[in-house]
Protein backbone atom coordinates (compact mmCIF):
# COMPACT_ATOMS: atom_id res chain seq x y z
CA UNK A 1 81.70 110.23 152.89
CA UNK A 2 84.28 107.37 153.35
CA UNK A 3 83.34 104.95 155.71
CA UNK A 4 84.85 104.16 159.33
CA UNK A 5 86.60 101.23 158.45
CA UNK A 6 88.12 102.73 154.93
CA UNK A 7 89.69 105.17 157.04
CA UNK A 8 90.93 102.72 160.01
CA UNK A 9 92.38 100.73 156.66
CA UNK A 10 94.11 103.98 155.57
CA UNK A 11 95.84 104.43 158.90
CA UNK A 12 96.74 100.57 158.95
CA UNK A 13 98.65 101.45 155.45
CA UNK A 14 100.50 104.29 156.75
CA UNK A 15 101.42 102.19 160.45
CA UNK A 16 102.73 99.39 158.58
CA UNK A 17 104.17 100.98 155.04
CA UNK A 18 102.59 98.48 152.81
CA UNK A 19 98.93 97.00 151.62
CA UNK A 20 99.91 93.84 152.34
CA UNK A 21 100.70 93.96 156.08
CA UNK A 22 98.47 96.22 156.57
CA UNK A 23 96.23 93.78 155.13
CA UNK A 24 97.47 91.20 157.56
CA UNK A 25 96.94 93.41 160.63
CA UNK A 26 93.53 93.86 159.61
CA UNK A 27 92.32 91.14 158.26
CA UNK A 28 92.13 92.02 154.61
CA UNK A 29 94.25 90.59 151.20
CA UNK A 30 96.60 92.91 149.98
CA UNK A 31 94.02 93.35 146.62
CA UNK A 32 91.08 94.40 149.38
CA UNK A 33 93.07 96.96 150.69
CA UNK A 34 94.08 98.02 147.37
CA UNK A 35 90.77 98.37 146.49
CA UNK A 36 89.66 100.49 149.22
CA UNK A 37 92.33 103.08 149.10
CA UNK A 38 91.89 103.44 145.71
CA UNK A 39 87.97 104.57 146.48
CA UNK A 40 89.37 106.72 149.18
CA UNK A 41 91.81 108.74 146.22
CA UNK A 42 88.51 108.82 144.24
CA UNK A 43 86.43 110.69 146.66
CA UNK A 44 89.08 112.50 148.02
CA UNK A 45 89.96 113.38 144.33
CA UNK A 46 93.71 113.58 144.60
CA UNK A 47 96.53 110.73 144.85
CA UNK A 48 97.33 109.53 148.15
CA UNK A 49 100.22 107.34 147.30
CA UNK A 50 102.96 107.25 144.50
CA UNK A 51 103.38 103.53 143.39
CA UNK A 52 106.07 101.87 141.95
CA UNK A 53 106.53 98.61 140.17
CA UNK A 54 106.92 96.31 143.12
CA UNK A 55 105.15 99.28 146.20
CA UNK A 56 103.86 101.83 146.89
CA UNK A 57 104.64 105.36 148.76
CA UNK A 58 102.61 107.73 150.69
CA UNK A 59 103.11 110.82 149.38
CA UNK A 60 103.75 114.70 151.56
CA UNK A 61 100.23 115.00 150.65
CA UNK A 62 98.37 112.09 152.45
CA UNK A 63 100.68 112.22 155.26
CA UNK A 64 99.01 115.84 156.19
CA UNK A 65 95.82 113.90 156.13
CA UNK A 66 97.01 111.80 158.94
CA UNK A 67 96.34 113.94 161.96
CA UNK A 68 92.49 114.85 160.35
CA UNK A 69 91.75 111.10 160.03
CA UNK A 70 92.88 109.95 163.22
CA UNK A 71 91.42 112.86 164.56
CA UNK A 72 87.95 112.18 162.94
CA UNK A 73 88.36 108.19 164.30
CA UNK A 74 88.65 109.19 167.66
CA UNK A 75 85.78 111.30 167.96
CA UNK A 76 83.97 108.50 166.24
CA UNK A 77 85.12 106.33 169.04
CA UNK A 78 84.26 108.47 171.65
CA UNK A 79 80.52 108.25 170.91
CA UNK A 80 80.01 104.93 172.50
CA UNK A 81 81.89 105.90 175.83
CA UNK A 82 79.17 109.03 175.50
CA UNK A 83 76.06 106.65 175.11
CA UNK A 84 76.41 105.43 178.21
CA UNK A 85 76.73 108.45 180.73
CA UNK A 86 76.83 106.20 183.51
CA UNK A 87 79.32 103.91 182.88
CA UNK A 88 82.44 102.67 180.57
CA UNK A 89 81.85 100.66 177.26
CA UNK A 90 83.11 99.42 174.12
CA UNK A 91 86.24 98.14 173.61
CA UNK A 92 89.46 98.90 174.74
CA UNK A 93 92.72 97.49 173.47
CA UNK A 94 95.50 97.17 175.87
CA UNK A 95 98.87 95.58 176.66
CA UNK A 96 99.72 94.88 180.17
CA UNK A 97 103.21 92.79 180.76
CA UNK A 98 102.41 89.33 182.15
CA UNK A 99 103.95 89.84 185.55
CA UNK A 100 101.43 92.92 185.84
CA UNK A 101 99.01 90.49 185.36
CA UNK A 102 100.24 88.93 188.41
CA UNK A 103 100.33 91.29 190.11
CA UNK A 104 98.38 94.26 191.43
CA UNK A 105 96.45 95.19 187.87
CA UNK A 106 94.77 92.13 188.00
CA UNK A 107 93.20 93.35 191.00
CA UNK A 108 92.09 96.89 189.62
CA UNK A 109 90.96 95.14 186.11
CA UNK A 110 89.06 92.98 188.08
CA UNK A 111 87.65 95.82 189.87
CA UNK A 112 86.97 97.72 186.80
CA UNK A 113 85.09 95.62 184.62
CA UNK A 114 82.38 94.52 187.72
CA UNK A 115 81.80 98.50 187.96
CA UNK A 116 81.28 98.65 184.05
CA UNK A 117 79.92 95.35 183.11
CA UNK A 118 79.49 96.33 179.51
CA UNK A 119 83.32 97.56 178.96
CA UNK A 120 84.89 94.79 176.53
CA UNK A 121 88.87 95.26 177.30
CA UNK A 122 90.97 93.06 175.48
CA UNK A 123 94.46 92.54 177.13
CA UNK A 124 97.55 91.52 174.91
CA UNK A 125 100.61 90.00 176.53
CA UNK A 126 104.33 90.98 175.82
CA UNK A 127 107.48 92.97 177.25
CA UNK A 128 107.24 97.25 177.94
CA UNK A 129 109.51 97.97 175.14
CA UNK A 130 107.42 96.32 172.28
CA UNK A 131 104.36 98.14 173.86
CA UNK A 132 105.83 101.62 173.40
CA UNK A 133 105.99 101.33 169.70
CA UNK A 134 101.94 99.81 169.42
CA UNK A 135 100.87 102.64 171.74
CA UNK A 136 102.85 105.31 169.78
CA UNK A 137 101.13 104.19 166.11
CA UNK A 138 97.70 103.24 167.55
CA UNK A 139 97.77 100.13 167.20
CA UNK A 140 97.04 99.88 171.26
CA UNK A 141 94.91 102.34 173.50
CA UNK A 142 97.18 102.07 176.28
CA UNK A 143 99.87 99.45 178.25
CA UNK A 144 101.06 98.88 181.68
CA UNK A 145 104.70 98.73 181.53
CA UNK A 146 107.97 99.38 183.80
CA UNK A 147 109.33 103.05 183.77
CA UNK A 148 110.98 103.62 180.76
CA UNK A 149 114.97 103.98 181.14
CA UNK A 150 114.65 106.73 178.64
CA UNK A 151 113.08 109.37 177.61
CA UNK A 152 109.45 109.50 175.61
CA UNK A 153 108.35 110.54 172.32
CA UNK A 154 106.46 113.88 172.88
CA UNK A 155 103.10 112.27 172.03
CA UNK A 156 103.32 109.31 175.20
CA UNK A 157 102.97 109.76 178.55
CA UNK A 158 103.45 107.54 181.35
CA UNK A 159 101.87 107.62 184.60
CA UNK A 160 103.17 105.63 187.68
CA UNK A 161 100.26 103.59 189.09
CA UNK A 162 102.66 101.36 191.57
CA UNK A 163 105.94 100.03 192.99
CA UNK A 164 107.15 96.90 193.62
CA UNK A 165 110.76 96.28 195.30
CA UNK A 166 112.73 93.83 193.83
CA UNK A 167 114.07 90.72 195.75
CA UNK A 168 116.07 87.89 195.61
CA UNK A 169 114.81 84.50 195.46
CA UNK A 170 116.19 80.70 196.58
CA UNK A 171 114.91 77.61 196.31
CA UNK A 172 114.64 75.37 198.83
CA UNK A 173 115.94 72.61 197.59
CA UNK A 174 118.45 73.56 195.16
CA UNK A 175 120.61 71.35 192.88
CA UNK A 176 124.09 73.28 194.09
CA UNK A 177 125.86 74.78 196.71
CA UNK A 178 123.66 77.63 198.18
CA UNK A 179 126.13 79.43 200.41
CA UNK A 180 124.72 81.23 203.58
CA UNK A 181 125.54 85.06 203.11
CA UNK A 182 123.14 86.61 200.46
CA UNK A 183 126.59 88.15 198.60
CA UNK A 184 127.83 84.52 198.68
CA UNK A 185 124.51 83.38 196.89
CA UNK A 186 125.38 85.98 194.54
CA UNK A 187 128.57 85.32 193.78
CA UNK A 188 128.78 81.55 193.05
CA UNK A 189 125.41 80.48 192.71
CA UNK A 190 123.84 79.73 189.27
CA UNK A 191 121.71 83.15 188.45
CA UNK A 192 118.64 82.93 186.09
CA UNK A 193 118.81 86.61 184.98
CA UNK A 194 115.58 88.80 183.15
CA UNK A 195 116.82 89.68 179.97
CA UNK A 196 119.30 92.15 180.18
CA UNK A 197 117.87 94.07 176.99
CA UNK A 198 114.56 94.59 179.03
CA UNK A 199 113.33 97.43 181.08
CA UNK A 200 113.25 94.90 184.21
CA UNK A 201 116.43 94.00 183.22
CA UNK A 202 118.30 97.36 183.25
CA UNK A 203 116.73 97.21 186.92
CA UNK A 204 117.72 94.19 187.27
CA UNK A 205 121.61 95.34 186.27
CA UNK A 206 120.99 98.25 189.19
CA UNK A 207 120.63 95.38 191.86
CA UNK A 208 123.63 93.47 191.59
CA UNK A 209 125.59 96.67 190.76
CA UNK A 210 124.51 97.72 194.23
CA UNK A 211 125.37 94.64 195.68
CA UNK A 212 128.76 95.13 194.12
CA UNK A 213 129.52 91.74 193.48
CA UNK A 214 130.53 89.33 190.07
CA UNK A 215 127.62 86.73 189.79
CA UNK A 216 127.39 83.55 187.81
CA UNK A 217 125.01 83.82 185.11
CA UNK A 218 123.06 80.57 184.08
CA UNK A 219 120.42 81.74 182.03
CA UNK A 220 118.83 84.85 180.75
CA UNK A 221 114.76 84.97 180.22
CA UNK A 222 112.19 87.27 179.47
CA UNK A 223 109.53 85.69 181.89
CA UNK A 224 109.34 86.33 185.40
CA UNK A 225 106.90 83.52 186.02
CA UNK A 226 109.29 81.07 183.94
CA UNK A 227 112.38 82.23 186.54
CA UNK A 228 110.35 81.92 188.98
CA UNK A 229 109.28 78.59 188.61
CA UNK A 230 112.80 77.70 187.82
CA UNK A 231 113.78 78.81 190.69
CA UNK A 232 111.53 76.44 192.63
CA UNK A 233 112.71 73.93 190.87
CA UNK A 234 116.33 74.43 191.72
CA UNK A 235 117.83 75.08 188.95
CA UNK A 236 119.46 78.70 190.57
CA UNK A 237 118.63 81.51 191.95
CA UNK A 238 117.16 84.85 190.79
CA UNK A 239 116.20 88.94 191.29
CA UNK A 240 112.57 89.79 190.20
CA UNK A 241 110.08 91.86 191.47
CA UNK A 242 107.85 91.17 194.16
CA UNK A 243 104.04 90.47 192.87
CA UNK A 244 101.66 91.71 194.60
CA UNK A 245 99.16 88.19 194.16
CA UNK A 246 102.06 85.24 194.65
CA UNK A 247 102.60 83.91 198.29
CA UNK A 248 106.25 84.20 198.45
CA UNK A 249 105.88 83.17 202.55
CA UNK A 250 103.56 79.94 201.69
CA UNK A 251 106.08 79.00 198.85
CA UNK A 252 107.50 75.40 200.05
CA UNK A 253 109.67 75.49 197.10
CA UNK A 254 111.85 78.99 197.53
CA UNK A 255 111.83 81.42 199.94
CA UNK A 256 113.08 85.52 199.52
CA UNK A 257 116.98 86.43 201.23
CA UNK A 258 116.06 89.70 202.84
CA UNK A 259 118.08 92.02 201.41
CA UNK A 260 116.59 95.39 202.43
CA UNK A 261 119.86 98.09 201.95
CA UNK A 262 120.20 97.52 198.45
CA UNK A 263 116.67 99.50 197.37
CA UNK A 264 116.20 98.70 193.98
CA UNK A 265 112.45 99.14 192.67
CA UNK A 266 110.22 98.52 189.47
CA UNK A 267 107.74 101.28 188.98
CA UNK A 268 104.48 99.83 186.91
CA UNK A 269 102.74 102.74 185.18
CA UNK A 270 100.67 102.98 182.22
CA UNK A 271 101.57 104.16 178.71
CA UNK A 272 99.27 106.24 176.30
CA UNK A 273 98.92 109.28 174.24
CA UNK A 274 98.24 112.36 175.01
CA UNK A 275 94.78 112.47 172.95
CA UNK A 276 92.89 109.57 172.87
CA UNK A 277 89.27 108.37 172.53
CA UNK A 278 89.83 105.92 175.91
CA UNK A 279 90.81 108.41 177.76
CA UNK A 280 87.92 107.96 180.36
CA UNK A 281 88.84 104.50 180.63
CA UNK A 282 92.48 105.03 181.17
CA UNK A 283 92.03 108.16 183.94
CA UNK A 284 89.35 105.01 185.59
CA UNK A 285 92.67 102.94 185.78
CA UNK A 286 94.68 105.70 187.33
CA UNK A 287 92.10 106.82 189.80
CA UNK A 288 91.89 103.60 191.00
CA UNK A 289 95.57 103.46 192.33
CA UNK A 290 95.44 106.95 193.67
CA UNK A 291 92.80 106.04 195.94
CA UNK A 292 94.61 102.57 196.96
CA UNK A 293 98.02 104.52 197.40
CA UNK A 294 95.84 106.70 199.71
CA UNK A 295 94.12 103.89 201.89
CA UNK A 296 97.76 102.62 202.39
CA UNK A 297 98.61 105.98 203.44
C-alpha cells in the first residue's frame, strides 16, 4: 500500500499542476517527485498522468482518485486528534491576517494552546483573499479572515467569530493642516488608505462612501499596523479597524475622531472546508467566541 507521504506528494501534483512546484511546496526535486508518482502508477497499475515533451497532464482518470485520496489522508490525520481523548494535538496549519493577530485571536490562541499543551499550530501571515485559495486546495486547515464580499465555493464555509467597528485615526502631531470637523479631515487631509483590492478595503470604500465626501489619497497599503504607525508619525490620516489589544486612548501619538453614525464594521470569521481532519480544533476556536460573545451579553 502506498505510503502517507506518496499520496500527500500526489495531491501536491494535482494543487500545483506540475512536479516541479509541487516539488518546491514540498520539499522534493522535480526528479523525486517523479519518481514517486511513477511507483504510485505501478501499484495502482494504470497511468495517472499523460506526459508530454516538456509536462505532464493528469488525466479524467486520476482526477476521480482525488476525492478517495484526500479522503483516505484525512482519516489518517484524524488518528492523532483520536489518541488523545482528552485534549487537541498534532499539527494544525493555519492563516490568520496580521491585524487578527492583533487583535482578539491572539487572545483565544493564547487560550487554546495552554488548554492543549501538546497542539503544535503553525500560523502563516498574509491578506483574506490569498487565504481562500490555500484553504480551498488544502494547502491550509483553516484561516481567520474578513467576511468575504462575495460569495463561496460550495466546499468553504465561513463562520463569524467577531466584529470590530472601523474608525478613523489622527495623529497628534501631524505634518499638515488637520482641520477640526471629522468631514474636513476627510476631505483635505492626506489619507493612507488599505488597499482598495482587499476585503478591508472594500470596507474601507463603504466608510467614506457613507461619509459622502471626496478624500485625498496619499498612499494605499496592505498593512494595518504599517498605517497605523504612519499615522503616528504624521504622515496622514487613516480608517482601520479597531483592535481589540492596541491602546488607542494611551496612544500619545494619534488619537480616534468619534465618528459613531457612519456604522461601518469588519466581521473576522474563520475559513475552512466543510470536511476536514481539524475539525475538532477549528469548532475549539469557534466555541471559544460563542462563549465570550455570551459573557459580553
Amino acid at each position: 500500500m502506498s505510503s502517507i507521504r506518496i499520496m500527500k506528494t500526489f495531491l501536491a501534483v494535482v494543487r500545483h499542476g506540475s512536479f516541479a512546484r509541487a516539488g518546491k511546496h514540498i520539499g522534493l526535486t522535480p526528479a523525486a517527485v517523479g519518481l514517486q508518482m511513477r511507483a504510485l502508477e505501478e501499484e495502482l497499475r494504470c497511468r495517472l498522468f499523460d506526459r508530454g515533451p516538456s509536462n505532464v497532464v493528469l488525466n479524467p482518470a486520476a482526477r476521480a482518485m482525488v476525492p478517495q485520496f484526500e479522503e483516505i489522508i484525512r482519516r489518517y490525520e484524524s488518528l492523532s486528534g483520536a489518541a488523545d481523548s482528552h485534549g487537541l494535538s498534532g499539527a494544525v496549519v493555519m492563516g490568520a491576517l496580521v491585524s487578527a493577530l492583533m487583535g482578539r485571536f491572539s487572545d483565544a490562541l493564547w487560550m487554546i494552546k495552554q488548554q492543549h499543551p501538546n497542539l503544535d499550530v503553525r500560523l502563516f501571515a498574509g491578506l483574506s483573499n490569498d487565504f481562500m485559495f490555500k484553504v480551498e486546495q488544502g494547502e491550509l486547515d483553516a484561516a481567520v479572515v474578513t467576511q468575504p464580499p462575495r460569495a463561496l465555493a460550495r466546499n468553504i464555509i465561513w463562520t463569524k467569530l467577531y466584529s470590530e467597528p472601523l474608525i478613523l485615526i489622527v495623529p497628534r502631531r501631524p505634518h499638515f493642516d488637520l482641520p477640526k470637523q471629522p468631514r474636513d479631515m476627510l476631505r483635505h487631509a492626506p489619507l493612507l488608505r488599505f488597499d482598495s483590492n482587499t476585503w478591508t478595503g472594500v470596507l474601507v470604500e463603504e466608510f467614506i462612501r457613507r461619509c459622502d465626501v471626496q478624500v485625498r489619497v496619499d498612499m494605499e497599503l496592505n498593512s494595518v499596523e504599517a498605517i497605523i504607525e504612519l499615522v503616528r508619525q504624521g504622515m496622514g490620516i487613516s480608517i482601520v479597524p479597531r483592535l481589540a489589544n492596541v491602546d488607542w486612548h494611551r496612544d500619545h501619538a494619534l488619537h480616534i475622531v468619534d465618528m459613531p453614525k457612519i456604522g461601518v464594521h469588519r466581521n473576522v470569521g474563520l475559513i475552512e472546508r466543510r470536511e476536514h481532519a481539524r475539525m475538532r480544533f477549528t469548532d475549539v476556536i469557534k466555541a471559544y467566541f460563542d462563549a465570550d460573545a455570551q459573557i459580553k451579553f
